[in-house]
N, C-alpha and C. Protein backbone atom coordinates (compact mmCIF):
# COMPACT_ATOMS: atom_id res chain seq x y z
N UNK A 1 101.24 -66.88 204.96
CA UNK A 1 101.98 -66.31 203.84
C UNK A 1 101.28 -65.06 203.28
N UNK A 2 100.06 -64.61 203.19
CA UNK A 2 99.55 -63.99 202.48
C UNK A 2 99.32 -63.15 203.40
N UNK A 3 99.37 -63.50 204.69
CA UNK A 3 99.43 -62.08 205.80
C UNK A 3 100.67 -61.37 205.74
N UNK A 4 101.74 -62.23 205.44
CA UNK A 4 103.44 -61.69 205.66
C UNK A 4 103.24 -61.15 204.41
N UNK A 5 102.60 -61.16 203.53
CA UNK A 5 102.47 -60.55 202.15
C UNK A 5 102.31 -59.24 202.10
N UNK A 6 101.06 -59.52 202.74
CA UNK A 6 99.90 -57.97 202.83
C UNK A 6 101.22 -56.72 203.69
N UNK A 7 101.27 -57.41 204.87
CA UNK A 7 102.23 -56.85 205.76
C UNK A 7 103.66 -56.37 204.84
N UNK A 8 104.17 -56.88 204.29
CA UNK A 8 105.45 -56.31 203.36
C UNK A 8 104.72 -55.36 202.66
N UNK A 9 103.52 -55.38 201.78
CA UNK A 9 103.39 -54.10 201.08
C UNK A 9 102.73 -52.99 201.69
N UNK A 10 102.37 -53.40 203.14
CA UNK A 10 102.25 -52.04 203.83
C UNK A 10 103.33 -51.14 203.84
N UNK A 11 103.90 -52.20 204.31
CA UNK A 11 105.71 -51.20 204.98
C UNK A 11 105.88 -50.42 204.12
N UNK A 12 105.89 -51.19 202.65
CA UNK A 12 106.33 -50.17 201.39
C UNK A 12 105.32 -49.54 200.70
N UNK A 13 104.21 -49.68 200.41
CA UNK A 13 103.21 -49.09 199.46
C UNK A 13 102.06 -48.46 200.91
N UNK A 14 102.51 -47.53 201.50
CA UNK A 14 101.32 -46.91 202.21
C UNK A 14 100.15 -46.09 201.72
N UNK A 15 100.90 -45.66 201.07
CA UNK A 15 99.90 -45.17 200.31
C UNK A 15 98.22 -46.35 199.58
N UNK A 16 98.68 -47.37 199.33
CA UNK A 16 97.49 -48.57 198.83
C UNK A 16 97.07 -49.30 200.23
N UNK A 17 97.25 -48.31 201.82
CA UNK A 17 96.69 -48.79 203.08
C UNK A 17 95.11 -49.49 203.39
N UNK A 18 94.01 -48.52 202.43
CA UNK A 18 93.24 -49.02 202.06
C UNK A 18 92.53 -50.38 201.21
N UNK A 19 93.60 -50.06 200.17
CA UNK A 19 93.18 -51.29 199.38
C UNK A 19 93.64 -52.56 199.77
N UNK A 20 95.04 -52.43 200.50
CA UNK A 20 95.68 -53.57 200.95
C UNK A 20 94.91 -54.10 201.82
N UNK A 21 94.01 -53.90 202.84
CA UNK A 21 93.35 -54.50 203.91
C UNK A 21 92.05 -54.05 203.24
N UNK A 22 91.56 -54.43 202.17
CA UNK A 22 90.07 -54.00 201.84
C UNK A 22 89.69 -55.75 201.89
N UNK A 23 90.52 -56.40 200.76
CA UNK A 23 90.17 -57.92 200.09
C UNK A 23 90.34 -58.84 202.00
N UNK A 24 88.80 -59.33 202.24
CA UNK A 24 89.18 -60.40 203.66
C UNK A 24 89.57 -62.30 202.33
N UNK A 25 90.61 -62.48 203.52
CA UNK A 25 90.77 -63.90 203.08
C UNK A 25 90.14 -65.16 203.16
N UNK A 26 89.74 -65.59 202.27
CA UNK A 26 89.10 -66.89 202.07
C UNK A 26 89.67 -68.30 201.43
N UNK A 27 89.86 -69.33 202.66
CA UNK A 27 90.58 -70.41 202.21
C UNK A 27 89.26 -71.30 201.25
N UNK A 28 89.93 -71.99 200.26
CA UNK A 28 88.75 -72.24 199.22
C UNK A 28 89.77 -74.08 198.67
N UNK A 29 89.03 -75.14 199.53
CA UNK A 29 89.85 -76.58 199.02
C UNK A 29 89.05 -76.97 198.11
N UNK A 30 88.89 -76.47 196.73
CA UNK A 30 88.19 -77.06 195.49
C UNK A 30 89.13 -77.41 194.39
N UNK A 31 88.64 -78.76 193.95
CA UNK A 31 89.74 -79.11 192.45
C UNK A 31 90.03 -77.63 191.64
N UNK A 32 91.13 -77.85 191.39
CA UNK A 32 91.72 -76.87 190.09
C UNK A 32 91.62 -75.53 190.93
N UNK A 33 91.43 -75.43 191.84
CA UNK A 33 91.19 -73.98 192.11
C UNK A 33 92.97 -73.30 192.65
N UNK A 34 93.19 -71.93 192.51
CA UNK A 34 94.18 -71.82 192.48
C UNK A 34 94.24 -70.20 193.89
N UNK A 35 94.02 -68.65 192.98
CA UNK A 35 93.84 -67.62 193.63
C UNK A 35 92.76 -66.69 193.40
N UNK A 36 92.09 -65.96 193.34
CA UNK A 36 91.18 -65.03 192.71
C UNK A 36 90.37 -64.07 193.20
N UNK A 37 90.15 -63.37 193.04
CA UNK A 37 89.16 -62.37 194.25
C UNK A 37 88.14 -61.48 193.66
N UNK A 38 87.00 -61.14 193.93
CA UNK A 38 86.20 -60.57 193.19
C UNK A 38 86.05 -59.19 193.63
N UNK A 39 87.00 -58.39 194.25
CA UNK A 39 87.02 -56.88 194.65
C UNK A 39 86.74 -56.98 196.23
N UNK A 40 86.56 -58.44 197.49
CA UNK A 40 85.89 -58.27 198.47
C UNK A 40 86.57 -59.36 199.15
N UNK A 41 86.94 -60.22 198.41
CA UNK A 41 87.36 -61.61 199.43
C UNK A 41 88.72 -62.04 198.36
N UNK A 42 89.83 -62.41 199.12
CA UNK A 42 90.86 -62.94 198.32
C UNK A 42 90.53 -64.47 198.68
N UNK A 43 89.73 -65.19 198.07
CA UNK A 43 89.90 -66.88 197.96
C UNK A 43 90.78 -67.51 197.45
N UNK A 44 91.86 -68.07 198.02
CA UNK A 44 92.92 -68.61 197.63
C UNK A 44 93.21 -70.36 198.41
N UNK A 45 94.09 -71.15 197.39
CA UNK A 45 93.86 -72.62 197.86
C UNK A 45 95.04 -72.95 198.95
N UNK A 46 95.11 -72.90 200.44
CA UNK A 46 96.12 -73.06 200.77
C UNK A 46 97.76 -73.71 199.72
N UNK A 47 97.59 -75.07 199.58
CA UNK A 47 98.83 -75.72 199.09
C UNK A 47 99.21 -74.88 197.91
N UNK A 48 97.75 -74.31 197.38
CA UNK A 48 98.86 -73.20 195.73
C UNK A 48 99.50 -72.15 196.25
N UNK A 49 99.52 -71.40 197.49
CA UNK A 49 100.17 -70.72 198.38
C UNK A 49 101.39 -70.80 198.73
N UNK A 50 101.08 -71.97 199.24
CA UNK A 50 102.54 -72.69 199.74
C UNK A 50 103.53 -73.13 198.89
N UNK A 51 102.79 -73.56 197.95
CA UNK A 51 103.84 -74.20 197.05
C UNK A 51 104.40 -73.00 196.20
N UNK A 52 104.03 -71.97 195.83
CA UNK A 52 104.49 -70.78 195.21
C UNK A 52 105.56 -69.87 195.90
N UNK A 53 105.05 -70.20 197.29
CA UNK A 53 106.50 -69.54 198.08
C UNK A 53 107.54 -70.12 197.96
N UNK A 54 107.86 -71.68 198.21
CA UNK A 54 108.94 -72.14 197.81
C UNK A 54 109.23 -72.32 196.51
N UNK A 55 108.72 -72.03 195.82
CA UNK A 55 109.34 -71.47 194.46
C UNK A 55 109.86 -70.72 194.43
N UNK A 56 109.66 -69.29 194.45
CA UNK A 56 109.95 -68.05 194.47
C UNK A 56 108.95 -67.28 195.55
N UNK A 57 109.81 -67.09 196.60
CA UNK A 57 108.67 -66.00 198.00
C UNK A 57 107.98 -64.61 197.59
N UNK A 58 108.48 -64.06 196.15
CA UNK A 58 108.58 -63.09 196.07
C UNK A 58 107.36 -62.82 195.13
N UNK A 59 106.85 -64.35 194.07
CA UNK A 59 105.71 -64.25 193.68
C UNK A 59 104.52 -64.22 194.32
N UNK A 60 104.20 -64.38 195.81
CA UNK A 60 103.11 -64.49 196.34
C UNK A 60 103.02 -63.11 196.86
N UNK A 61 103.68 -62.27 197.41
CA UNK A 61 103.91 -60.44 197.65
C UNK A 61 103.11 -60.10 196.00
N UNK A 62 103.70 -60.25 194.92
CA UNK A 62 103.46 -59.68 193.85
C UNK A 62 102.21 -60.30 193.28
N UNK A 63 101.61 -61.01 193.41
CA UNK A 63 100.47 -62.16 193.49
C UNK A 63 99.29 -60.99 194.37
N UNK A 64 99.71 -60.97 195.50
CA UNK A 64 98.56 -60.26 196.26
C UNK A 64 98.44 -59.07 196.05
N UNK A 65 99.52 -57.92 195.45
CA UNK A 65 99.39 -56.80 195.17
C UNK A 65 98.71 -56.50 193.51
N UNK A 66 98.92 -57.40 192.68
CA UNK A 66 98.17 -57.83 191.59
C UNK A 66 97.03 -57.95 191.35
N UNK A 67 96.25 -58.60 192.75
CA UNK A 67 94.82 -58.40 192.40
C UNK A 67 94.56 -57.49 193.36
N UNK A 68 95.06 -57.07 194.24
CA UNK A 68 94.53 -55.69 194.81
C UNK A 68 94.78 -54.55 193.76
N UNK A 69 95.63 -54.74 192.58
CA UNK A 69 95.21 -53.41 191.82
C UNK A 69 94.19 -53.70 190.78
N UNK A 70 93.52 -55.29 191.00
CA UNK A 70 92.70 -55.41 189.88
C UNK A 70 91.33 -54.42 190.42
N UNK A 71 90.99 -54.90 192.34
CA UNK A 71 90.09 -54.06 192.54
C UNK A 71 90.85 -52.42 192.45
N UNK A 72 91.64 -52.19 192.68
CA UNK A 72 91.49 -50.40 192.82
C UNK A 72 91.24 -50.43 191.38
N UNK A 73 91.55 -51.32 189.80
CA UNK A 73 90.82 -50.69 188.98
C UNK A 73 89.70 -51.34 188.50
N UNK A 74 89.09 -51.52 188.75
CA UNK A 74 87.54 -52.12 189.25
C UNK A 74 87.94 -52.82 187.48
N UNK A 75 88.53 -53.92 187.61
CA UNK A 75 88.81 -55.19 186.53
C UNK A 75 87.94 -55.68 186.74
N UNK A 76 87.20 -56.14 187.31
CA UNK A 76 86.67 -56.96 187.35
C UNK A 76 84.69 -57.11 187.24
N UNK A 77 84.68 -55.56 187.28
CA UNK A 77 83.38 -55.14 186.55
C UNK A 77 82.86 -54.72 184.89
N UNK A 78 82.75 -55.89 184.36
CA UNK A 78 83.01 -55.67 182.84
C UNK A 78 81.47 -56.18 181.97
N UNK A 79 81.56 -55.19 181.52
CA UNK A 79 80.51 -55.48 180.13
C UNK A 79 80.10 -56.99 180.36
N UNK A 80 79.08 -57.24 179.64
CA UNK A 80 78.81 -58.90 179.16
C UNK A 80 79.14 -59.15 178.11
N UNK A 81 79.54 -58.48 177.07
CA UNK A 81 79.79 -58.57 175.83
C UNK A 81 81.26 -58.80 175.72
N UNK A 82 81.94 -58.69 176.81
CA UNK A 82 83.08 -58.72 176.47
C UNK A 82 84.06 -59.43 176.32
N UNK A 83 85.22 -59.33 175.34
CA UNK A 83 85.82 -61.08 175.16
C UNK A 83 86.63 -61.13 176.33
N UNK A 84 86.52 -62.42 177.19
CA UNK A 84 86.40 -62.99 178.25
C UNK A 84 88.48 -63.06 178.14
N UNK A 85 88.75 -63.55 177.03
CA UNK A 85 90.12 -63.95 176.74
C UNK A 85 91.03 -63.20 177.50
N UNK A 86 90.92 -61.92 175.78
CA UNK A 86 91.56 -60.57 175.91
C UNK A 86 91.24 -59.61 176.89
N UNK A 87 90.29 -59.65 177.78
CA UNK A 87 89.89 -58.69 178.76
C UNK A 87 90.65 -59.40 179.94
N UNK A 88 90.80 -60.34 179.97
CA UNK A 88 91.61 -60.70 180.91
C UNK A 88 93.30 -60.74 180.82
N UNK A 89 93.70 -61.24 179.56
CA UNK A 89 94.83 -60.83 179.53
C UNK A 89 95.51 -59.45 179.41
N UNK A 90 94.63 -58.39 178.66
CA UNK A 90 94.52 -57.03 179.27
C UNK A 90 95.00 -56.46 180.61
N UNK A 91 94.28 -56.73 181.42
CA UNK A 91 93.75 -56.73 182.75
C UNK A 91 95.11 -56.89 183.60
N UNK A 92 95.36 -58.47 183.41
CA UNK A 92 97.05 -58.63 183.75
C UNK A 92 97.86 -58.12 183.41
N UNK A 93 98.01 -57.30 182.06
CA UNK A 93 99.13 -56.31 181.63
C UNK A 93 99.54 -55.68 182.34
N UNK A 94 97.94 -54.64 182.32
CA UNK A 94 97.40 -53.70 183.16
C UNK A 94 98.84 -53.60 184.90
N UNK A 95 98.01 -54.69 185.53
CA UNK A 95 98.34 -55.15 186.68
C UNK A 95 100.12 -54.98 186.46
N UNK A 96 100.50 -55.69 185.98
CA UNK A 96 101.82 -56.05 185.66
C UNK A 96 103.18 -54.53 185.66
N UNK A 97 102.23 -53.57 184.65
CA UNK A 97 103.03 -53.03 184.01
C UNK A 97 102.88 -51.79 185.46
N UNK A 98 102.02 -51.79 186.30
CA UNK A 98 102.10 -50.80 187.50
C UNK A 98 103.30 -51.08 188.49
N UNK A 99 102.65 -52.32 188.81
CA UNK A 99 103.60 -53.17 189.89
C UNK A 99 105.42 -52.90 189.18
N UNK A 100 105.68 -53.17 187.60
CA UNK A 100 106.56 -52.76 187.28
C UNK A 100 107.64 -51.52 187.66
N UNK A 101 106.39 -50.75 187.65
CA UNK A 101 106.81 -49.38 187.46
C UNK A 101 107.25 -48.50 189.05
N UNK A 102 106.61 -49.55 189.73
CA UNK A 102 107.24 -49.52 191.16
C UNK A 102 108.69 -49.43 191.76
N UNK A 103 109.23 -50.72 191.24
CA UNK A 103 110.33 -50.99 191.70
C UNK A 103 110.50 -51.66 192.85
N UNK A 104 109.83 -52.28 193.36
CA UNK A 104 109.89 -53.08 194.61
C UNK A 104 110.04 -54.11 194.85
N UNK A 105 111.60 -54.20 195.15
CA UNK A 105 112.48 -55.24 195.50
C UNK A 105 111.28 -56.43 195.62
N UNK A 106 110.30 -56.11 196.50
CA UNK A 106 109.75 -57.23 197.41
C UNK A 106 109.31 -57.79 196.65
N UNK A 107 108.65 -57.56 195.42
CA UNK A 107 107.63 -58.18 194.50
C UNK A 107 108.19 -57.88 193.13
N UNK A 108 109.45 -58.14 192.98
CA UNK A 108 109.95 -58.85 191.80
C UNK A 108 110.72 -60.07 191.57
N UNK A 109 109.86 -60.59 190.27
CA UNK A 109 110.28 -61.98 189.94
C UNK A 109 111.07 -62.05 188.86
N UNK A 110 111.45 -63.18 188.33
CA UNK A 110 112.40 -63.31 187.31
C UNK A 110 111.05 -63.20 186.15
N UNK A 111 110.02 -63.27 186.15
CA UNK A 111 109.17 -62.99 184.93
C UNK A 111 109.20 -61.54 184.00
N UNK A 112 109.70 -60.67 184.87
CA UNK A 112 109.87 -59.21 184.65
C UNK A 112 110.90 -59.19 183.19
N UNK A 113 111.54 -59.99 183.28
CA UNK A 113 112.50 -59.39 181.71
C UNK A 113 111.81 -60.17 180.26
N UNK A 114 110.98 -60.86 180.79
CA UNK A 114 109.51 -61.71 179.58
C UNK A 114 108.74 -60.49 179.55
N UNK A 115 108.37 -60.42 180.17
CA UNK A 115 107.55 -58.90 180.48
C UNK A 115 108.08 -57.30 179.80
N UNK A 116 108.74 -57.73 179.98
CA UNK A 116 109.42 -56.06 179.40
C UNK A 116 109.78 -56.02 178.19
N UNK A 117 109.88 -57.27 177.39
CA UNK A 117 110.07 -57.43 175.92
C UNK A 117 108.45 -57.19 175.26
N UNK A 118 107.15 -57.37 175.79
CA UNK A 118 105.80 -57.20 175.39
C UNK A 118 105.22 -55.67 175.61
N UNK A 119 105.87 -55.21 176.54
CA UNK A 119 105.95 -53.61 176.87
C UNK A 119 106.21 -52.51 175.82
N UNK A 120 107.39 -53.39 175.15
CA UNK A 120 108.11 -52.54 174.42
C UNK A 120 107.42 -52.54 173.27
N UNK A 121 106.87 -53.66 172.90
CA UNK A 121 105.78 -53.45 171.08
C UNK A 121 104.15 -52.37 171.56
N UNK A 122 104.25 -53.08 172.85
CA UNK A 122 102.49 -52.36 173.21
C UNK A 122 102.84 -50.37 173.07
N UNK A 123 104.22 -50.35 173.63
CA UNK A 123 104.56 -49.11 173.73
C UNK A 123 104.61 -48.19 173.12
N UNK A 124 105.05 -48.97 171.53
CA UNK A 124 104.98 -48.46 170.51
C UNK A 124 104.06 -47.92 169.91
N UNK A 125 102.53 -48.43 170.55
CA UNK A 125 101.07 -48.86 169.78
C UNK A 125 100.45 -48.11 170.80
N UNK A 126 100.24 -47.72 171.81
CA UNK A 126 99.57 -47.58 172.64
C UNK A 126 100.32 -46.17 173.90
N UNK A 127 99.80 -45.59 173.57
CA UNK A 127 100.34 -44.08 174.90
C UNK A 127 100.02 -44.56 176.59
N UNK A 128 99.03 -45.18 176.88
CA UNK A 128 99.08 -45.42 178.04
C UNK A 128 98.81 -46.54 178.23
N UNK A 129 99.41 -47.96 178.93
CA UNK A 129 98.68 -48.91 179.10
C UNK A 129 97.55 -49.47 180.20
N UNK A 130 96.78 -48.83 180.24
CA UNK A 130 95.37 -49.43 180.77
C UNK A 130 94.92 -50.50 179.90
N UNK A 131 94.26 -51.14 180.91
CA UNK A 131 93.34 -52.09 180.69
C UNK A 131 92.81 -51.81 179.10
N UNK A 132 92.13 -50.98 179.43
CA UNK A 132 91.03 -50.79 178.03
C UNK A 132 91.57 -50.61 177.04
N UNK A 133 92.81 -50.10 176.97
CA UNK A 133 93.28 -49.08 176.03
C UNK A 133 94.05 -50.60 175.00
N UNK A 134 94.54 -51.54 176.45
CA UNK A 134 95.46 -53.00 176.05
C UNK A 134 94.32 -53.57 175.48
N UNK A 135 93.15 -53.52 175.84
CA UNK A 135 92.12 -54.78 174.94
C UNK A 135 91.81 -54.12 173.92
N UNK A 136 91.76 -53.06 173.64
CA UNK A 136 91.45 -52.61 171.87
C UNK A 136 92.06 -53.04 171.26
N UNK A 137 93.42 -53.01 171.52
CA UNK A 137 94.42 -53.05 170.66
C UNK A 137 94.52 -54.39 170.42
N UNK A 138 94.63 -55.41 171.42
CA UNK A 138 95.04 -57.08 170.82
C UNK A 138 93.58 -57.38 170.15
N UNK A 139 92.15 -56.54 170.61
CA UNK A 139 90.89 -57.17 169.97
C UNK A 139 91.38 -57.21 168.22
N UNK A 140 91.57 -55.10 168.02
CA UNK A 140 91.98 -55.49 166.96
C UNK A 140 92.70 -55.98 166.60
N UNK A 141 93.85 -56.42 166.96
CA UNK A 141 94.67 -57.88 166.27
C UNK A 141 94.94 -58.79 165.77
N UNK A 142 93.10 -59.32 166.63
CA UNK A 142 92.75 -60.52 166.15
C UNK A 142 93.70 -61.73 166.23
N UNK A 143 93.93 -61.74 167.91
CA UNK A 143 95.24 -62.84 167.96
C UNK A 143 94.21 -63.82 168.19
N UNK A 144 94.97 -65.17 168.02
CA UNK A 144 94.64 -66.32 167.99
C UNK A 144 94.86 -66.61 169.62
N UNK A 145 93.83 -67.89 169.84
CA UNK A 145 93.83 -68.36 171.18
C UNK A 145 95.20 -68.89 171.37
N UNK A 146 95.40 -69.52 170.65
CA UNK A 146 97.78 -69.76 171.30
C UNK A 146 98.02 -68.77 171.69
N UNK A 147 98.02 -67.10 170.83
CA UNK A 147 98.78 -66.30 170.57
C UNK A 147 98.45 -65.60 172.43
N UNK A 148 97.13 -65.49 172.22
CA UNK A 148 96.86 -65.12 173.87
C UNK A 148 97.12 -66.26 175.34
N UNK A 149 96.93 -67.55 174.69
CA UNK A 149 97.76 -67.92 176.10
C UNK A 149 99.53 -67.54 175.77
N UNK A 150 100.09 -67.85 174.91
CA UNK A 150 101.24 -67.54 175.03
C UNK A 150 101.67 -66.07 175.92
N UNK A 151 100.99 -65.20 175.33
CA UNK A 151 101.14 -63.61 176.06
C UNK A 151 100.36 -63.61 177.44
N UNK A 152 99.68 -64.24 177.75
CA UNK A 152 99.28 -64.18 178.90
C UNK A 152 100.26 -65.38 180.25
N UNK A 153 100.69 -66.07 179.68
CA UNK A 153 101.79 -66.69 180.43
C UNK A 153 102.69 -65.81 181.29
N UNK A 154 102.92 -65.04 180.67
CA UNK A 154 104.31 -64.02 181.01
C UNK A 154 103.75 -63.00 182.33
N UNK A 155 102.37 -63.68 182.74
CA UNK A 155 101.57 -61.93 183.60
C UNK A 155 100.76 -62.38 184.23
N UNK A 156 99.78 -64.17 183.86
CA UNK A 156 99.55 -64.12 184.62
C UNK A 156 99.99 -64.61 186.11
N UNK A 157 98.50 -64.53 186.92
CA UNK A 157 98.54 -64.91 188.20
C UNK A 157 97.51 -65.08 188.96
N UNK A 158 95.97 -65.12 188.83
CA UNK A 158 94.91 -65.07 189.61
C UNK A 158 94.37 -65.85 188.38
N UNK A 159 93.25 -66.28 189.41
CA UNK A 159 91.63 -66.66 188.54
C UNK A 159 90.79 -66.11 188.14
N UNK A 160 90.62 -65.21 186.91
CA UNK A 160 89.45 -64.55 186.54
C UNK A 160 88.11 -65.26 186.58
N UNK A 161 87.73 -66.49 186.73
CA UNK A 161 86.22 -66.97 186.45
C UNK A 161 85.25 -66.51 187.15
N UNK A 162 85.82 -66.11 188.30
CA UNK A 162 84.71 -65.52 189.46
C UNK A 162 84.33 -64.19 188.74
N UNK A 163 85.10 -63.68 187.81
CA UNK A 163 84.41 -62.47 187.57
C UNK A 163 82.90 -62.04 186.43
N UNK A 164 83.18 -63.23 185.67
CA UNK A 164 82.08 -63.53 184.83
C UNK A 164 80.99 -64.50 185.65
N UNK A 165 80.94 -64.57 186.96
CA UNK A 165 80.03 -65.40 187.22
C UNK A 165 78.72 -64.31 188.19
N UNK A 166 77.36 -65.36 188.27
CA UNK A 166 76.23 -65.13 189.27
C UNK A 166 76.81 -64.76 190.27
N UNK A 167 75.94 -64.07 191.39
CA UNK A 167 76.32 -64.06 192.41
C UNK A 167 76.06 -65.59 193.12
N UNK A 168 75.08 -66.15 192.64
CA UNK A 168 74.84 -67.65 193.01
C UNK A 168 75.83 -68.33 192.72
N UNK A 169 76.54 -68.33 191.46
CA UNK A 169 77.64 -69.19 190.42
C UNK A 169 78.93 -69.37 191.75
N UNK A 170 79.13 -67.48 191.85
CA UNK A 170 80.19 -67.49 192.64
C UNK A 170 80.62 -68.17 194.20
N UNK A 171 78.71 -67.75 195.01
CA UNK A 171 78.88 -68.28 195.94
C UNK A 171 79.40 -70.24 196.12
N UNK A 172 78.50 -70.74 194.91
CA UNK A 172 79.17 -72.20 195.06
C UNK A 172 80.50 -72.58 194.80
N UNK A 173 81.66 -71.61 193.82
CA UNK A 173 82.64 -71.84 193.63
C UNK A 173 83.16 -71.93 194.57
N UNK A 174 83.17 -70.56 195.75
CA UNK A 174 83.86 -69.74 196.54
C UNK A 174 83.26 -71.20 198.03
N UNK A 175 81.77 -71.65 198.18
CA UNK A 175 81.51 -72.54 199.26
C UNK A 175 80.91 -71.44 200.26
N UNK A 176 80.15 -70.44 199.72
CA UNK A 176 80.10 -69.12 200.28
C UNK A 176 78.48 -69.82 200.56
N UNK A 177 77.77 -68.96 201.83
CA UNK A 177 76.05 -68.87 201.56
C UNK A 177 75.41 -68.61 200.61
N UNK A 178 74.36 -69.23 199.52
CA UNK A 178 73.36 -69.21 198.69
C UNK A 178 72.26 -68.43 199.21
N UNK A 179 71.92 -66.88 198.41
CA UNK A 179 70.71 -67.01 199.24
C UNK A 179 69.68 -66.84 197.85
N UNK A 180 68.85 -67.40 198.88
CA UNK A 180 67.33 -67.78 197.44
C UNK A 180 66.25 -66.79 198.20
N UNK A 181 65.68 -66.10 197.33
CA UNK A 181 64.47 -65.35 197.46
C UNK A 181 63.27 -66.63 196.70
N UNK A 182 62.38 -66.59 198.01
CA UNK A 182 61.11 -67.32 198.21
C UNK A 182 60.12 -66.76 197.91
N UNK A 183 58.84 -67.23 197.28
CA UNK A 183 57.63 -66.13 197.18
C UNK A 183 56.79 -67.42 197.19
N UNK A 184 56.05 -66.67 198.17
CA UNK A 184 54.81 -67.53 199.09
C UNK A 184 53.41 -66.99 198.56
N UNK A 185 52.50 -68.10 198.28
CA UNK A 185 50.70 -67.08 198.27
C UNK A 185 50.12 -67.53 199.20
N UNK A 186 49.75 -66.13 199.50
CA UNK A 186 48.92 -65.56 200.34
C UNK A 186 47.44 -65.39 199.84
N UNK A 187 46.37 -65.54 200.80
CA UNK A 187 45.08 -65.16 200.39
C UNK A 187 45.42 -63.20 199.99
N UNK A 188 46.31 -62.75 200.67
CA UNK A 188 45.96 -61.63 200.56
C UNK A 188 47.50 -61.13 199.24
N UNK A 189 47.95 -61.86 198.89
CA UNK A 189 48.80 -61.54 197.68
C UNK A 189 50.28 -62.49 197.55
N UNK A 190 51.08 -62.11 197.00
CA UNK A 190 52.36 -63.08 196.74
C UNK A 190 52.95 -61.95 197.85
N UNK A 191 53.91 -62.75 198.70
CA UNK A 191 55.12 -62.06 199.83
C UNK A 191 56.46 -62.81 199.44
N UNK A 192 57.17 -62.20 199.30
CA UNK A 192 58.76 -62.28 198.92
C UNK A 192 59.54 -62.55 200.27
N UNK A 193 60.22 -63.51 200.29
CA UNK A 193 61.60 -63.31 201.55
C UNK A 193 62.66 -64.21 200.94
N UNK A 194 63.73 -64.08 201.84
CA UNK A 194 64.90 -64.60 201.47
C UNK A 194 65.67 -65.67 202.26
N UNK A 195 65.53 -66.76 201.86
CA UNK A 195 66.38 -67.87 202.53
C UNK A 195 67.96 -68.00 202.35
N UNK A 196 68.59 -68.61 202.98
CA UNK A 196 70.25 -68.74 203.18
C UNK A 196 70.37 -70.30 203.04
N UNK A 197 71.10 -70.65 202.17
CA UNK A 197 71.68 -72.55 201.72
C UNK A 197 73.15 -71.88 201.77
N UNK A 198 73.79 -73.07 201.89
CA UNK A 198 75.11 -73.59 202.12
C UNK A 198 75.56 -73.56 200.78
N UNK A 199 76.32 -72.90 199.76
CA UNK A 199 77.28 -73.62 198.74
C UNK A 199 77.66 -74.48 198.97
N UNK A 200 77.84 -75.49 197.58
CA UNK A 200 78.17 -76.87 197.54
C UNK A 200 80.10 -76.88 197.51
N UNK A 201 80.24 -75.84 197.29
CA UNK A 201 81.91 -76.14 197.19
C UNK A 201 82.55 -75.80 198.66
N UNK A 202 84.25 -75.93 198.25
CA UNK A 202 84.96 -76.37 199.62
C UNK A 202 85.31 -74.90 200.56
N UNK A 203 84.98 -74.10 200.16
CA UNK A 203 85.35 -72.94 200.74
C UNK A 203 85.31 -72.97 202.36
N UNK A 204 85.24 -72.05 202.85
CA UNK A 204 84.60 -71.15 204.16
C UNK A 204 85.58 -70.94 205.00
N UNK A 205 87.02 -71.40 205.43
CA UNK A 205 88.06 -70.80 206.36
C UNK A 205 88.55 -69.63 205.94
N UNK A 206 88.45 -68.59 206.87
CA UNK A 206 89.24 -67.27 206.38
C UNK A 206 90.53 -66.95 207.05
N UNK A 207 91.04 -68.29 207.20
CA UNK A 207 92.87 -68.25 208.18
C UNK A 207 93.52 -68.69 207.14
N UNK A 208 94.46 -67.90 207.35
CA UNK A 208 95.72 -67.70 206.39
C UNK A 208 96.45 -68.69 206.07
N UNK A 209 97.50 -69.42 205.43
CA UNK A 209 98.25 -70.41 205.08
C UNK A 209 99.57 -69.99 206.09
């Protein structure tokens, strides 16, 4: 599914040739886990795949082009300071309101007319919607945690946690290699090297659903 994905937004978005074949796929069988990618690997759970196509085929096209524009806008490299919430529901706007602006049959869902009613207040408030420009504005707001899952319902679609995490954190989510830097004494000083462990989670197939 996520190859017939990639493959539909070639046909139409050539121009994103690059980015579309940048993210390699990673099958990932861990509780709760759903889609997510950290700019390098799309880890996604087979059955949440599957089961999203027969819902609607058209959310998993718009699903994969979603976080490929999270990496072309490097979303996913953010401050530490930053609220984790609103930077993410940001982020999905972000995502949302491009893919919008497309028009492509292939990757529209019935979420689009929820969507276009939140457009229209940000629009009012805001000249361009980027990322950054969307998290000032709800920071200052000061919405409440309902108020942001409610608005974030309407957009999202991926797993942000990988993005606030270690590179260690991630590798165990993802079931990726651990690697640990070792330091040994020596009569003649401390020597540094680097060992490779197994993550504890379900990851590691990179074949498609």
């Amino acid at each position: 599914m996520l190859r017939l994905s990639r493959n539909t937004l070639l046909v139409n978005l050539r121009f994103l040739d690059a980015a579309l074949n940048q993210l390699e796929p990673l099958a990932v069988y861990a509780e709760d886990f759903t889609v997510a990618t950290d700019g390098e690997v799309l880890a996604y759970d087979p059955s949440f795949i599957l089961r999203k196509y027969r819902e609607e085929r058209e959310t998993v096209v718009r699903t994969y082009l979603h976080m490929v524009l999270h990496g072309v806008f490097r979303h996913m490299f953010v401050h530490t300071l930053v609220d984790h919430h609103v930077w993410d529901l940001a982020c999905d706007i972000a995502a949302e309101y491009v893919i919008a602006g497309l028009g492509l049959k292939a990757a529209t869902t019935r979420r689009e007319m929820l969507q276009g009613e939140i457009y229209k207040d940000l629009q009012q408030n805001i000249k361009q919607l980027t990322a950054e420009k969307i998290y000032r504005y709800y920071l200052d707001q000061q919405l409440s945690p309902q108020k942001i899952a409610e608005l974030r319902a309407a957009f999202y679609h991926d797993d942000h946690r990988i993005w606030y995490m270690s590179e260690a954190e991630k590798a165990l989510a993802l079931g990726l290699p651990v690697t640990v830097t070792v330091t040994v004494e020596t009569e003649e000083g401390s020597e540094s090297g680097e060992a490779n462990g197994t993550g504890t989670g379900s990851g590691g197939d990179s074949a498609n659903p």
